[in-house]
Protein backbone atom coordinates (compact mmCIF):
# COMPACT_ATOMS: atom_id res chain seq x y z
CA UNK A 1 110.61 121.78 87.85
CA UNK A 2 110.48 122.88 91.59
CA UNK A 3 108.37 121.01 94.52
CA UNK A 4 107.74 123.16 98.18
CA UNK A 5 106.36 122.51 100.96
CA UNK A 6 106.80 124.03 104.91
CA UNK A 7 105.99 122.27 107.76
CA UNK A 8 105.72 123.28 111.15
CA UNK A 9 107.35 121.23 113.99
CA UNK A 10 106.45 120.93 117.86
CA UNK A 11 110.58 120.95 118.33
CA UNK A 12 113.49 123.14 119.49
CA UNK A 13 115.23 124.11 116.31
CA UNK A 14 118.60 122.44 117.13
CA UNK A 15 116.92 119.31 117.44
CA UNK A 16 115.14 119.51 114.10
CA UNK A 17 119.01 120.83 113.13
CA UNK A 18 120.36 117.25 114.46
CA UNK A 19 117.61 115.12 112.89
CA UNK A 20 118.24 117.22 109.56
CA UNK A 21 122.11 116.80 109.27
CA UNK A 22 121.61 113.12 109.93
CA UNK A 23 123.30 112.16 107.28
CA UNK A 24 124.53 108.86 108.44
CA UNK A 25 120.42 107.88 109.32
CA UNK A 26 119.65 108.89 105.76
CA UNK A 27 122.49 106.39 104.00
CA UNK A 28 121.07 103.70 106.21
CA UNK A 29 117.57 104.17 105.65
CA UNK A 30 118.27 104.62 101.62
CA UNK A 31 119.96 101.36 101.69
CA UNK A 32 117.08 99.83 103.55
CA UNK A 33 115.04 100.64 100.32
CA UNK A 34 117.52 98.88 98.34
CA UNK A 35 119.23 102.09 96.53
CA UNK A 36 123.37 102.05 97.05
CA UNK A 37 124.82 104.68 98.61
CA UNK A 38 128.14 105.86 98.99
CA UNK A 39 129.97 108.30 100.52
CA UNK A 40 133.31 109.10 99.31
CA UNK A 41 134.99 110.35 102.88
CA UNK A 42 135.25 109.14 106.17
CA UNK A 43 133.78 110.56 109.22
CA UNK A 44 130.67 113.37 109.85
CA UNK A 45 129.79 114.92 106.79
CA UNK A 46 130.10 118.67 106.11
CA UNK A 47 130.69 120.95 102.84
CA UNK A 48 132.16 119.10 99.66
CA UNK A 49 131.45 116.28 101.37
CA UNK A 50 130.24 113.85 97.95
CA UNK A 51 127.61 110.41 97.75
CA UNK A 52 127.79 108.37 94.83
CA UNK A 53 124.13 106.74 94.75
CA UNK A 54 122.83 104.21 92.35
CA UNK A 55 118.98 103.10 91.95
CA UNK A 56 116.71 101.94 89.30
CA UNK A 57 114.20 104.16 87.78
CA UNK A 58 111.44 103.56 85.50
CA UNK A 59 113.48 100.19 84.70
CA UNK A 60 116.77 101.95 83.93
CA UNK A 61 119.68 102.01 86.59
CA UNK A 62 120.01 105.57 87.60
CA UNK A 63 123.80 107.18 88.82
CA UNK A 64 123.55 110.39 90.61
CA UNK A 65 126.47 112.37 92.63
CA UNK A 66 125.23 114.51 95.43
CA UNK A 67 127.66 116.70 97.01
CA UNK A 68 126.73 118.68 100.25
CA UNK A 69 127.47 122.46 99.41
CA UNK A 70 125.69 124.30 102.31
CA UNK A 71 125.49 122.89 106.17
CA UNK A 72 124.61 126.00 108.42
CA UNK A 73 124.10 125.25 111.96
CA UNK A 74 120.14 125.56 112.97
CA UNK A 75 119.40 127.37 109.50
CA UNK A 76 119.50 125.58 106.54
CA UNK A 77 121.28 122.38 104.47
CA UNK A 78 121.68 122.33 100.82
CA UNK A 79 122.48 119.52 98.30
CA UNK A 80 123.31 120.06 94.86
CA UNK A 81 122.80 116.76 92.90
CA UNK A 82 123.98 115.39 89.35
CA UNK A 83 123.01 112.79 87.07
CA UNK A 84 122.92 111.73 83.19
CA UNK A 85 121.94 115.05 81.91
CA UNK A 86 119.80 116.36 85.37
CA UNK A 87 120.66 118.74 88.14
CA UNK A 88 118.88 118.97 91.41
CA UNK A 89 119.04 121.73 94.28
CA UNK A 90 117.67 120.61 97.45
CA UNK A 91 117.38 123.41 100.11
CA UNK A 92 116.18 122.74 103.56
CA UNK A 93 115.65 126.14 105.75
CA UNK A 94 114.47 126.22 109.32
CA UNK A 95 112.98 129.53 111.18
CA UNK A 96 112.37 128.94 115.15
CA UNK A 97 108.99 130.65 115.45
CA UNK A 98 109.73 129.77 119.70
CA UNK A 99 111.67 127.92 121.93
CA UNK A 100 110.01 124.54 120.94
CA UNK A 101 108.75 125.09 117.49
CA UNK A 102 110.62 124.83 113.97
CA UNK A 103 108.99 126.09 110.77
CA UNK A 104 111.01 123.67 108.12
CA UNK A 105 110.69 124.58 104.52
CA UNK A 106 111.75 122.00 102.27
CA UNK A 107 112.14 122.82 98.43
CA UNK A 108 113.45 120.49 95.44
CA UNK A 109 114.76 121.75 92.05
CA UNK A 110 115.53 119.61 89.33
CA UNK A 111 116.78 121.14 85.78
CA UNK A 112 117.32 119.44 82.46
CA UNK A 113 121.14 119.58 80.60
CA UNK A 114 120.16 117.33 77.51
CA UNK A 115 117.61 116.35 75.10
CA UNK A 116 116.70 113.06 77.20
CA UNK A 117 116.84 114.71 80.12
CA UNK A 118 114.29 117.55 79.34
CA UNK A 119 111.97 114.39 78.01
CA UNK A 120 112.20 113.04 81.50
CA UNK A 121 111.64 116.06 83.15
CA UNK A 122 108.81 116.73 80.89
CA UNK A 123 107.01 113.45 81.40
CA UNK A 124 107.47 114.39 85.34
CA UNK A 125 106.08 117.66 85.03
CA UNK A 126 102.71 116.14 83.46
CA UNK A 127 102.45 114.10 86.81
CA UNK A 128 103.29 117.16 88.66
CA UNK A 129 100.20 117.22 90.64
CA UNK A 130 100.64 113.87 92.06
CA UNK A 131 104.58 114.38 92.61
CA UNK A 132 103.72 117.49 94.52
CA UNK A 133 101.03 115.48 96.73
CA UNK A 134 103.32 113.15 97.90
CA UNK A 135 106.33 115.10 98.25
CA UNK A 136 104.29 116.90 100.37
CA UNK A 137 102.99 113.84 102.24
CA UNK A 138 106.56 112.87 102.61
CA UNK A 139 107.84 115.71 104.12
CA UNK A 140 104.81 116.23 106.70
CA UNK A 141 105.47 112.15 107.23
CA UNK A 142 109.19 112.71 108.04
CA UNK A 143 108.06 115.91 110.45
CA UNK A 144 105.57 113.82 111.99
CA UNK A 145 108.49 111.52 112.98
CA UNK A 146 110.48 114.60 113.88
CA UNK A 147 107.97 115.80 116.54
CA UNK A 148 106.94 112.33 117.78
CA UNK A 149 110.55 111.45 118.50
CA UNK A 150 111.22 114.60 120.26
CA UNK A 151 108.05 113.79 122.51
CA UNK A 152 109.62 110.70 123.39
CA UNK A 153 112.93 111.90 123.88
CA UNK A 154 114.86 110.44 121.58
C-alpha cells in the first residue's frame, strides 16, 4: 500500500534540507506522543544509522527498526522500516523550483511478509481513503510549520 503527497514550500531548499534531516527534533517530538524511541549510535545521524521504536497499535505493542539508508544533501532522505511481518519505504525528495521555494514530495510504502501482516495491511487498505486524507493533512501541517518558521527566522 503506498500514500503521496507533494507540497510546495515558501523556503530555500537547504533549509527545508535542515528541518528534514532533523532527526534529533523527530525522536523528541515522537516521545512527546508517548512512543519510545531509540537510536542505537551516538552523535548526528547519517546512513546505517538504526532506531529501535516501540508503540501500541490497535491495542497491541508494536516493535519496528528503522534504519536510515539514503541522506543526500538538499535532495532526498530515505528510511527503510521493519516490523513483525511489515516493511515500510519512506522517501522524502525535494526539487528547488527558486531560490526560496521547495517542492517536497513525501511518499510511504508499506508491504506485507506474512499471513498477519497482509490481514493488517488489508484492513488498512479498506480505510485507505481516510489514511490518505490525513497523511496528506499531515504532511501539508508539517510544511505549514516549515514555511512559518522560516518566516520567523528560526
Amino acid at each position: 500500500m503506498k500514500l503521496s503527497t507533494r507540497e510546495d514550500i515558501e523556503a530555500p531548499i537547504s533549509y527545508v534540507f535542515g528541518r528534514i534531516s532533523d532527526f534529533a527534533h523527530f525522536e523528541r517530538r515522537a516521545m512527546r506522543q508517548g512512543i519510545a524511541v531509540s537510536r542505537r549510535a551516538e552523535g548526528d545521524a547519517q546512513v546505517g544509522t538504526i532506531w529501535d521504536i516501540a508503540f501500541a497499535f490497535r491495542g497491541r505493542p508494536r516493535k519496528v527498526q528503522a534504519e536510515l539508508t539514503k541522506l543526500d544533501p538538499d535532495q532526498a532522505v530515505e528510511v527503510d522500516s521493519r516490523s513483525d511481518g511489515l516493511t515500510a519505504k519512506t522517501q522524502i525528495e525535494l526539487i528547488a523550483l527558486s531560490a526560496t521555494r521547495t517542492r517536497v514530495l513525501v511518499s510511504f510504502d508499506m508491504r506485507a511478509k506474512t499471513l498477519t501482516a497482509r490481514l493488517l495491511l488489508q484492513s488498512l487498505k479498506l480505510a485507505k481513503a481516510k489514511l490518505t486524507k490525513r497523511f496528506k493533512a499531515r504532511v501539508l501541517d508539517y510544511a505549514e510549520n516549515v514555511e512559518d518558521d522560516y518566516r520567523r527566522g528560526n
